[in-house]
C-alpha atoms as a PDB file:
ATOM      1  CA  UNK A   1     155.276  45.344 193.681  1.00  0.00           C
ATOM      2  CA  UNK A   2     154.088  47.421 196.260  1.00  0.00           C
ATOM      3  CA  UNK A   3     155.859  49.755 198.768  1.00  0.00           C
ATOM      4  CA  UNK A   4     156.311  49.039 201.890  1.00  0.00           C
ATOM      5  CA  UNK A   5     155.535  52.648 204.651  1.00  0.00           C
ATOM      6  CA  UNK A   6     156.899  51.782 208.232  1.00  0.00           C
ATOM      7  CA  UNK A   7     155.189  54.105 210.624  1.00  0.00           C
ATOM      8  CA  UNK A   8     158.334  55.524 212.967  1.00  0.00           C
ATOM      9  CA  UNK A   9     157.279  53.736 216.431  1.00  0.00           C
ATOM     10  CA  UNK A  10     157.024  50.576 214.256  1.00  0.00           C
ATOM     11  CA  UNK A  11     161.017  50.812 213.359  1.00  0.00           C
ATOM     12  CA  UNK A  12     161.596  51.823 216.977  1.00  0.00           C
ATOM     13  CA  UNK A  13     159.822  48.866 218.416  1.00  0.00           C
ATOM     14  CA  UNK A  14     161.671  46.064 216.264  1.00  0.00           C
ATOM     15  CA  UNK A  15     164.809  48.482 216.507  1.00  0.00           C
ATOM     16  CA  UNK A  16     164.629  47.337 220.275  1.00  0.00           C
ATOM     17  CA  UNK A  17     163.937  43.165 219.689  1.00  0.00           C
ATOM     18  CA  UNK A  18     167.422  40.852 219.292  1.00  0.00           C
ATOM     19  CA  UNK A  19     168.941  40.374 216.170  1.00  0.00           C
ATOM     20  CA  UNK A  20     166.735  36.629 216.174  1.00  0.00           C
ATOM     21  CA  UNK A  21     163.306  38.219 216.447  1.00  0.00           C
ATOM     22  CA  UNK A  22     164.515  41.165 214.160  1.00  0.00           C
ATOM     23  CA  UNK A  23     165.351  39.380 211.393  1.00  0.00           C
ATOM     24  CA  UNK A  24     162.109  37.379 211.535  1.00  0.00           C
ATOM     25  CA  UNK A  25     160.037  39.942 211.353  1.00  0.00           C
ATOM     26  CA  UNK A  26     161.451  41.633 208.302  1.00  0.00           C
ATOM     27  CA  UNK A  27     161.642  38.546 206.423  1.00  0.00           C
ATOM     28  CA  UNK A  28     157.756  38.655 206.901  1.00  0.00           C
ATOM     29  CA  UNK A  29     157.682  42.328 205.944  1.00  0.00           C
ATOM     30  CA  UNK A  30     159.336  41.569 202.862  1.00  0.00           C
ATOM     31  CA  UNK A  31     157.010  39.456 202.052  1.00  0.00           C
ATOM     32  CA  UNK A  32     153.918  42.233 202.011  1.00  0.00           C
ATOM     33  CA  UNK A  33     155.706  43.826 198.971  1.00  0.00           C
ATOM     34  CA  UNK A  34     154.969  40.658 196.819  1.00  0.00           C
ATOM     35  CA  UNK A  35     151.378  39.952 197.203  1.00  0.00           C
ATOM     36  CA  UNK A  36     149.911  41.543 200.437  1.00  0.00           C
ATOM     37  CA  UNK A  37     146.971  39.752 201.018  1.00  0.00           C
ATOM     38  CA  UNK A  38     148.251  36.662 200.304  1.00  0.00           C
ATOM     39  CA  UNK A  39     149.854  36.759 203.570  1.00  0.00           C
ATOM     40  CA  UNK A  40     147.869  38.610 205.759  1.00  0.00           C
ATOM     41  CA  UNK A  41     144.309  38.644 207.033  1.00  0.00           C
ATOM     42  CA  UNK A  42     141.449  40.847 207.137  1.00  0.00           C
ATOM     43  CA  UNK A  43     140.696  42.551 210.319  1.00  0.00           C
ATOM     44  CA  UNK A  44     138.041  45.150 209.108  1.00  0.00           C
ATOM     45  CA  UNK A  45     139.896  48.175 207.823  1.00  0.00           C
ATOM     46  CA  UNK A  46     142.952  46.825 208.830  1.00  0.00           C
ATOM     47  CA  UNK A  47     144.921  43.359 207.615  1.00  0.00           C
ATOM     48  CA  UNK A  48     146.704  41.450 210.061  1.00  0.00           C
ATOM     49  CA  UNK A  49     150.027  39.819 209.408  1.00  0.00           C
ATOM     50  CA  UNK A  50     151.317  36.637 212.201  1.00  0.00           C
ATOM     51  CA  UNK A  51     154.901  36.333 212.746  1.00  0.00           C
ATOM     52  CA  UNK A  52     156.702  33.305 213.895  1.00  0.00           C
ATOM     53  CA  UNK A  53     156.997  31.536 216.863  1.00  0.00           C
ATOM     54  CA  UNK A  54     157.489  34.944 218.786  1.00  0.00           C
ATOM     55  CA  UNK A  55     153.399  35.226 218.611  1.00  0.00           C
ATOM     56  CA  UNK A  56     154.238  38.852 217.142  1.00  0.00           C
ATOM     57  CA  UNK A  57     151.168  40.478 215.133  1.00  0.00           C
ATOM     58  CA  UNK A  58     152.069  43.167 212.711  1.00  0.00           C
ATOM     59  CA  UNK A  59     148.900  45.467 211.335  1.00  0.00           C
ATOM     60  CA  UNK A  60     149.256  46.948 207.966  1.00  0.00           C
ATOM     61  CA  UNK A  61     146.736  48.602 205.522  1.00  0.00           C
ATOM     62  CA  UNK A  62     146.726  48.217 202.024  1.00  0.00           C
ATOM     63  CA  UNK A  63     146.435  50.958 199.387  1.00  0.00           C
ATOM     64  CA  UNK A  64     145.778  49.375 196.057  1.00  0.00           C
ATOM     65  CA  UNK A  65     145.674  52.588 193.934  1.00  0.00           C
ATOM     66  CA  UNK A  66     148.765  53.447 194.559  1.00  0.00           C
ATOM     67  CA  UNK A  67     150.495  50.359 195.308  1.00  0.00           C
ATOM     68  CA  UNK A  68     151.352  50.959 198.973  1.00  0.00           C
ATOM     69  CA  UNK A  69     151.925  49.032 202.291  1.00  0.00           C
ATOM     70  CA  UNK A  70     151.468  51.162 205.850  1.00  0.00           C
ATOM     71  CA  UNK A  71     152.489  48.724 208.532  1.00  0.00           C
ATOM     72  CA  UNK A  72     150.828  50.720 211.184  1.00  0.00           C
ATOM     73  CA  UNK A  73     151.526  48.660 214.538  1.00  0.00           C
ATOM     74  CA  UNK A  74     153.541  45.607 215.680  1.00  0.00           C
ATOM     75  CA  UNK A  75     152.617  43.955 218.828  1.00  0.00           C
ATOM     76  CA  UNK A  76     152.707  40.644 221.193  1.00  0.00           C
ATOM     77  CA  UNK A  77     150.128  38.135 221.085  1.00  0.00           C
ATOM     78  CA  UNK A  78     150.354  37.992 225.163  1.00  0.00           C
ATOM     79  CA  UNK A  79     150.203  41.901 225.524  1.00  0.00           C
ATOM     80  CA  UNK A  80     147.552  43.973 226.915  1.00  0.00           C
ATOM     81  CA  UNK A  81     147.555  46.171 223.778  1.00  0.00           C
ATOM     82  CA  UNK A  82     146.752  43.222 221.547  1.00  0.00           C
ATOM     83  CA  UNK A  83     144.006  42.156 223.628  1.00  0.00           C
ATOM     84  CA  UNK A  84     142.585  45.605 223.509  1.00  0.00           C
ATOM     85  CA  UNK A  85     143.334  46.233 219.989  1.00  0.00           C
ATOM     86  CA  UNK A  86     143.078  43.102 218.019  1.00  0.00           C
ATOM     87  CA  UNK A  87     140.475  40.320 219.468  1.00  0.00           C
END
């Protein structure tokens, strides 16, 4: 099992969706504590996980030696961030 870090404007971001998009999106973090890259891809240093319908893109890193997961940034397919960030 591996633990699951939430940097702070991470939990403010999905603190702010509706209860709909919430939910989804921790049902895929819960999901990184099982078997990490199972469900996310590589994006050089970082991994990127795809959330629903809601085109959300959450970036974690991985730790293996001490069995960690730091979800680092959350973002919109359609944003200017992700464009900037993740293409």
């Amino acid at each position: 099992m591996y633990k699951i870090l939430i940097a702070d404007s991470v939990e403010k971001y999905i603190d702010r969706l509706d209860i709909k998009e919430r939910t989804r999106i921790l049902k895929r973090l819960e999901m990184l504590s099982e078997k990490p890259k199972s469900v996310g891809e590589p994006r050089g240093r970082f991994w990127i996980l795809k959330v629903g319908s809601g085109g959300y893109r959450i970036s974690f890193r991985i730790i293996e030696e001490e069995n960690i997961v730091r979800v680092t940034a959350i973002e919109q397919r359609k944003s200017e961030r992700y464009n900037q960030f993740y293409q």
